[in-house]
N, C-alpha and C. Protein backbone atom coordinates (compact mmCIF):
# COMPACT_ATOMS: atom_id res chain seq x y z
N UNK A 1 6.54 59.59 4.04
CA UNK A 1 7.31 60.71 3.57
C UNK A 1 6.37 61.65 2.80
N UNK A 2 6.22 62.96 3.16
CA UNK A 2 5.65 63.57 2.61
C UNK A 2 5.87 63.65 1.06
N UNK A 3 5.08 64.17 0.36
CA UNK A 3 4.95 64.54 -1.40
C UNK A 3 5.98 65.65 -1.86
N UNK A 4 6.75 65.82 -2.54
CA UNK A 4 7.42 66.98 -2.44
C UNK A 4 6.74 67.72 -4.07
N UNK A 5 6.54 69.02 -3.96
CA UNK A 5 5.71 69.58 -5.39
C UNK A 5 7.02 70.33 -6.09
N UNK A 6 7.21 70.28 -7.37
CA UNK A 6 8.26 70.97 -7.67
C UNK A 6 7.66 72.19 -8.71
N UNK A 7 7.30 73.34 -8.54
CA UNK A 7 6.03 74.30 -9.21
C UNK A 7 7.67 74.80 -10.61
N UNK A 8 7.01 75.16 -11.63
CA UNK A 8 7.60 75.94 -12.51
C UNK A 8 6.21 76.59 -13.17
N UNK A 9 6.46 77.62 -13.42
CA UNK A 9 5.60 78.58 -14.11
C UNK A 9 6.37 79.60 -15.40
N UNK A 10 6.27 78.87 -16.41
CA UNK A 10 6.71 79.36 -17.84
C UNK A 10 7.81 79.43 -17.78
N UNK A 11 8.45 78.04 -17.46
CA UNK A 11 9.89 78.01 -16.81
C UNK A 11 10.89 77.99 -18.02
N UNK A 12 10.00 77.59 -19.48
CA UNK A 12 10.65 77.46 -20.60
C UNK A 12 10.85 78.08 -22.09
N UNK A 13 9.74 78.93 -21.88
CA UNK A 13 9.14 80.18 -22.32
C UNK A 13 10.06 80.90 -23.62
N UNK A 14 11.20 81.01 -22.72
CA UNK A 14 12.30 82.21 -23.14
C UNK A 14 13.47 80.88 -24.04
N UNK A 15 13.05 80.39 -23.76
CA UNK A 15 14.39 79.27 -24.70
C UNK A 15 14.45 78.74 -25.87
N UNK A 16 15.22 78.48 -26.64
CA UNK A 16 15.48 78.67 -27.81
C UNK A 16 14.93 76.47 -27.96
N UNK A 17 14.55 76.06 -28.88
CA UNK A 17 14.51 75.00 -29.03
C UNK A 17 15.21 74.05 -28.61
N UNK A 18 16.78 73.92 -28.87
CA UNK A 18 17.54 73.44 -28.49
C UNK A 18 17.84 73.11 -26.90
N UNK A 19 18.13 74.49 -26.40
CA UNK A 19 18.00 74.73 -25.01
C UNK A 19 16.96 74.06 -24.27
N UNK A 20 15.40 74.40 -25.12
CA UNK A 20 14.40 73.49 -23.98
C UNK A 20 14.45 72.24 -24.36
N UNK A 21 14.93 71.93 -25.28
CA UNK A 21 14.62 70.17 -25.30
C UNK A 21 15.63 69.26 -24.27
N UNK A 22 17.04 70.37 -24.35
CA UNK A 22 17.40 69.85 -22.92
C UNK A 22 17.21 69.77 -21.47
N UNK A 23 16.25 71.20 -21.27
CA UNK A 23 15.92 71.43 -20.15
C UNK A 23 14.99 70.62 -19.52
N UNK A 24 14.22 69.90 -20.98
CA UNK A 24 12.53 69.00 -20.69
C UNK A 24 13.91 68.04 -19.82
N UNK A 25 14.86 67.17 -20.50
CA UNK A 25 15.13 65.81 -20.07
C UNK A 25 16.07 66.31 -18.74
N UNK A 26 16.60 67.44 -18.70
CA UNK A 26 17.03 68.09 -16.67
C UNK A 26 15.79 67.29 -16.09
N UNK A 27 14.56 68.19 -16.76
CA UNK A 27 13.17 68.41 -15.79
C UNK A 27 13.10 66.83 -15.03
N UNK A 28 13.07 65.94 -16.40
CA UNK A 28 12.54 64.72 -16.35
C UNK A 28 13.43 63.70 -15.30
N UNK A 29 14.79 64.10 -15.57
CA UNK A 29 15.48 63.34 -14.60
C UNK A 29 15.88 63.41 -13.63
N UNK A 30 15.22 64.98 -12.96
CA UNK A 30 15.17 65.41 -11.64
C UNK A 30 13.95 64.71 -10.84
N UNK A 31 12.93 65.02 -11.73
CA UNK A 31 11.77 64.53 -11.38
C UNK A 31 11.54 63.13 -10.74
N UNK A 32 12.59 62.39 -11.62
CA UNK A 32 13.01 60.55 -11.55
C UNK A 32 13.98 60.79 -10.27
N UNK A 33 14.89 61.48 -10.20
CA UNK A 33 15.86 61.19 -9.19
C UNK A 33 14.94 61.23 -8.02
N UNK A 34 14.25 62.43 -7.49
CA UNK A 34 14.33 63.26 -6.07
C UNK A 34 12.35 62.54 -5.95
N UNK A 35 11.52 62.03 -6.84
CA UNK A 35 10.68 61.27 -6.88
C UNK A 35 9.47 62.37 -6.39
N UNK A 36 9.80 63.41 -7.18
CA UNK A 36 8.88 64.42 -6.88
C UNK A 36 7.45 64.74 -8.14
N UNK A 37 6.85 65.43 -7.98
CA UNK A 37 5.31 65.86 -8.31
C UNK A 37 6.07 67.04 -8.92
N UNK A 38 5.39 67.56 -10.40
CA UNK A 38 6.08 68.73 -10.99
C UNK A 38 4.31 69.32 -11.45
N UNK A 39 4.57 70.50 -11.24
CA UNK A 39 3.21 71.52 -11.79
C UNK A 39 4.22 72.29 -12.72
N UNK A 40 3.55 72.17 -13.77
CA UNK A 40 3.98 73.37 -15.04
C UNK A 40 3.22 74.03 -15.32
N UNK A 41 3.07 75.29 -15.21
CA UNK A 41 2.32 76.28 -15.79
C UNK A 41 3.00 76.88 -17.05
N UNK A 42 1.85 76.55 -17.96
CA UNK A 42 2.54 77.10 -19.56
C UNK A 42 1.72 77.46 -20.59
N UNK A 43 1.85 77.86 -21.06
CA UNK A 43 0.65 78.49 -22.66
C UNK A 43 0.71 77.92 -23.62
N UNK A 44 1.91 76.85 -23.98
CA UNK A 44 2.41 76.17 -24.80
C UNK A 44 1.84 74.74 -24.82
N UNK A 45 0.90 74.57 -25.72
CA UNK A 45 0.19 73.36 -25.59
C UNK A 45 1.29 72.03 -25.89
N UNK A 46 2.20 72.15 -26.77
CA UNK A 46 3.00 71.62 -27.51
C UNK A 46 3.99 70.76 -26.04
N UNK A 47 4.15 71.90 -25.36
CA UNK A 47 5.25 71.72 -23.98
C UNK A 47 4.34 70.52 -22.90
N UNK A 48 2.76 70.99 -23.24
CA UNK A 48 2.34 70.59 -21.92
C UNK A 48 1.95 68.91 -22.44
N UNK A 49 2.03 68.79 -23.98
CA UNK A 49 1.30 67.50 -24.66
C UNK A 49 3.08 66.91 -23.95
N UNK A 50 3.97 67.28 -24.91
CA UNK A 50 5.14 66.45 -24.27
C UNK A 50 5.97 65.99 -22.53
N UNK A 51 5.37 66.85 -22.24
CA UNK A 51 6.00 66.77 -20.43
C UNK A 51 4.70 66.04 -19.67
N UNK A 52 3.02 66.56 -19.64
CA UNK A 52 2.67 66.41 -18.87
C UNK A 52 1.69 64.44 -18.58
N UNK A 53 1.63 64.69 -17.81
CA UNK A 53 0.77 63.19 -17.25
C UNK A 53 -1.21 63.51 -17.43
N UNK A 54 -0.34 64.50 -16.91
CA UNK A 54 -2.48 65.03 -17.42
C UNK A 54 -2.59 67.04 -17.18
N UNK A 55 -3.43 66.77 -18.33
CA UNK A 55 -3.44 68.97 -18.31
C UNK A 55 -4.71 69.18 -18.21
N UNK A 56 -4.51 70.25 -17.57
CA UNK A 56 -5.74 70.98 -16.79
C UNK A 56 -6.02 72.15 -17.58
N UNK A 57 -6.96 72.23 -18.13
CA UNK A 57 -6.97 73.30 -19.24
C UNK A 57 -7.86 74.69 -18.39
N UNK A 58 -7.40 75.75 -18.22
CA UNK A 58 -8.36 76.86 -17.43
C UNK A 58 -8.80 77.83 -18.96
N UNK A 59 -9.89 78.90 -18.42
CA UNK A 59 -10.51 79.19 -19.08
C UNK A 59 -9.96 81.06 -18.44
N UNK A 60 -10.32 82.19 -19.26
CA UNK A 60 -10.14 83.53 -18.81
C UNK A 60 -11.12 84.12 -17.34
N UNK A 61 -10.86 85.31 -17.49
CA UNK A 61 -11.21 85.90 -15.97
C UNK A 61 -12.76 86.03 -15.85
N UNK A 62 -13.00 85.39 -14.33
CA UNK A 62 -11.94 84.76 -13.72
C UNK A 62 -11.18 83.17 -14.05
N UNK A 63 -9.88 82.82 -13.85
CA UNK A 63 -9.11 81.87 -13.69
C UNK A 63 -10.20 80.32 -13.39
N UNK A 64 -11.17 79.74 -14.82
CA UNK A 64 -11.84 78.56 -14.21
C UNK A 64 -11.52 77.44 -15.24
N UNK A 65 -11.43 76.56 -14.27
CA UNK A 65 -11.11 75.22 -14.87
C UNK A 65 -12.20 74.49 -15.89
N UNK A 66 -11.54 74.86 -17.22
CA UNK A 66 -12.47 74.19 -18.23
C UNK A 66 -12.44 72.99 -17.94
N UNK A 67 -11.45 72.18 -18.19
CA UNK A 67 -10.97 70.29 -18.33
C UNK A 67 -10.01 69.97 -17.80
N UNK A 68 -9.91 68.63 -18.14
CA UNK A 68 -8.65 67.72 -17.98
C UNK A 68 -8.48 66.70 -18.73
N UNK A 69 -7.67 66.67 -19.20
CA UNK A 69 -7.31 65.26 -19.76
C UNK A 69 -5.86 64.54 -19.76
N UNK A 70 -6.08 63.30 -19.64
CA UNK A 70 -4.93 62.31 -18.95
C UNK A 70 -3.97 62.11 -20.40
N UNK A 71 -2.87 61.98 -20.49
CA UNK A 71 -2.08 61.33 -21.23
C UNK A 71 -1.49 59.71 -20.65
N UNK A 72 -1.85 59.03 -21.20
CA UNK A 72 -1.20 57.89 -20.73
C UNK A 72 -0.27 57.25 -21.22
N UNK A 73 -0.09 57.71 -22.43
CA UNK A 73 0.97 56.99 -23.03
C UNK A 73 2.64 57.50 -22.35
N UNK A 74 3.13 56.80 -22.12
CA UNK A 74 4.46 57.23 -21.60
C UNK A 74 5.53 57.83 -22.06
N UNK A 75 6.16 59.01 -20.64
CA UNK A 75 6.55 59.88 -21.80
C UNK A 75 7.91 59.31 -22.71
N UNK A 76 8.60 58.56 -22.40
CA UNK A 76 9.55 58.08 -23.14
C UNK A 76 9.29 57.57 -24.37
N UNK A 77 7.89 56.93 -24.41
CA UNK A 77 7.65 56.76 -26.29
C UNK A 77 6.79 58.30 -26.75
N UNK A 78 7.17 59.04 -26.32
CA UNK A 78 6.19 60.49 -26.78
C UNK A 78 7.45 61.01 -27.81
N UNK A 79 7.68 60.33 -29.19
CA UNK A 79 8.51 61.04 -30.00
C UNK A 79 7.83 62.27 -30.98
N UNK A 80 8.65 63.12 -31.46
CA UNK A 80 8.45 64.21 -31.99
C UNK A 80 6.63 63.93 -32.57
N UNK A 81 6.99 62.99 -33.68
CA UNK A 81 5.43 62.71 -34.43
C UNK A 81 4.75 62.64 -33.20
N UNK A 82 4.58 61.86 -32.62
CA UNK A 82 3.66 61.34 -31.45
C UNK A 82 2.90 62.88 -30.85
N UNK A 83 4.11 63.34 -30.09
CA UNK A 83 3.62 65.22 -29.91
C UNK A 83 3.07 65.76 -30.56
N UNK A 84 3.92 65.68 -32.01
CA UNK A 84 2.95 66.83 -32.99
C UNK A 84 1.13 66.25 -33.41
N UNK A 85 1.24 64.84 -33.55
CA UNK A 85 -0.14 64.39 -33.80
C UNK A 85 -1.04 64.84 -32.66
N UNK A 86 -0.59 64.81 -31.46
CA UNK A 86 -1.54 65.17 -30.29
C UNK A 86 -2.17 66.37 -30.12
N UNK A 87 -0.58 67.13 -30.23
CA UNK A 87 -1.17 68.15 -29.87
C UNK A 87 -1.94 68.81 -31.03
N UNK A 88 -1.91 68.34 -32.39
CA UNK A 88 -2.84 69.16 -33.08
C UNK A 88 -4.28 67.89 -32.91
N UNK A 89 -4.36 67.00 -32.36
CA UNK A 89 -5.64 66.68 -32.16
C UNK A 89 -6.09 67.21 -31.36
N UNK A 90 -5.49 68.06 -29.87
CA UNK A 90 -6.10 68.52 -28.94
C UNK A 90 -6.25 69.37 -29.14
N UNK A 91 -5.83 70.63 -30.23
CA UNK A 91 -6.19 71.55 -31.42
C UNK A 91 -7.73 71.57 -31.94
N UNK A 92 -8.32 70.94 -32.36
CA UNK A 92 -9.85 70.47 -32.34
C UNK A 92 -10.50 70.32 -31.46
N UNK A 93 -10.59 70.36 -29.94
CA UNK A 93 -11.09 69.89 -28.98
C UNK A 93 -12.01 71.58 -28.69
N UNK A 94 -12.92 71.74 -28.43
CA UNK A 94 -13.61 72.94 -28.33
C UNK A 94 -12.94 73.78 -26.53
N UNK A 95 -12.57 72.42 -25.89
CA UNK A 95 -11.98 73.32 -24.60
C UNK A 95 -10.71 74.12 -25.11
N UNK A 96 -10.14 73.50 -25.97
CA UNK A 96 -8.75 74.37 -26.33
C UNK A 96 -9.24 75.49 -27.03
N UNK A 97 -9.72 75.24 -27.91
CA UNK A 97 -10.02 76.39 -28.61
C UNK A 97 -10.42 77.42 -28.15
N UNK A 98 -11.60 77.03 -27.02
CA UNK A 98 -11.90 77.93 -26.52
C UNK A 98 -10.80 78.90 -25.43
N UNK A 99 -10.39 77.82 -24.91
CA UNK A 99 -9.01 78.85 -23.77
C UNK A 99 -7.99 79.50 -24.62
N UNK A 100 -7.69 79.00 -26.33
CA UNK A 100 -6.92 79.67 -26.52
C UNK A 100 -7.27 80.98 -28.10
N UNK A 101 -8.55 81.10 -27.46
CA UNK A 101 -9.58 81.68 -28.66
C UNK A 101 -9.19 81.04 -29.73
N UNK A 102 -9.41 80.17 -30.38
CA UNK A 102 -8.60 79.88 -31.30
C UNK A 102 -10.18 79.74 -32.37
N UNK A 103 -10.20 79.68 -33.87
CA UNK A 103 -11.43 79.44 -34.54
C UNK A 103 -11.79 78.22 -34.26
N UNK A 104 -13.21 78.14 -34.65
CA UNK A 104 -13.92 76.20 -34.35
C UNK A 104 -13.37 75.82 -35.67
N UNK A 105 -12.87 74.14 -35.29
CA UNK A 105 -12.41 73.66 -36.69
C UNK A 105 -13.87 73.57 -37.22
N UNK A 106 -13.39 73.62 -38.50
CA UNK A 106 -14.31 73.28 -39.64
C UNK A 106 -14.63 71.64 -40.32
């Protein structure tokens, strides 16, 4: 059976907190039902630490792939702390910083 890809691109962007935290567990249990592959495209490091399996970090024009890195921990134990610790460790990482100009930590 072929792979089926399910693409969203800043699919969550516009939503109010509430709204996306329900939309993540739609995402998640569509994803589980129909046993599909999801690409998120997002700016939101925060979105991509909690949803993704592994992020691909790109760099400005042209469009080049700085990194990647895997999350392995599963997303069902990824609680609030868990997210917020990550994603501000991946906050320090010089690929982020750099894709999201951000200053070098100190």
């Amino acid at each position: 059976m072929p792979q089926r890809l399910c693409l969203h691109d800043e699919a969550f962007s516009a939503l109010d907190v509430g709204l996306k935290a329900e939309m993540y567990r739609l995402l998640m249990a569509q994803q589980q039902a129909r046993h599909c592959a999801v690409l998120l495209i997002t700016h939101d490091l925060m979105e991509a630490v909690q949803l993704a399996d592994r992020i691909v970090v790109m760099g400005g024009t042209p469009g080049t792939l700085l990194s990647e890195h895997l999350l392995t921990t599963a997303r069902a134990q990824r609680d609030l702390t868990w997210v917020f610790a990550r994603t501000a460790a991946f906050m320090q990482a010089p690929d982020i910083q750099q894709a999201f100009a951000l200053p070098a930590a100190s």
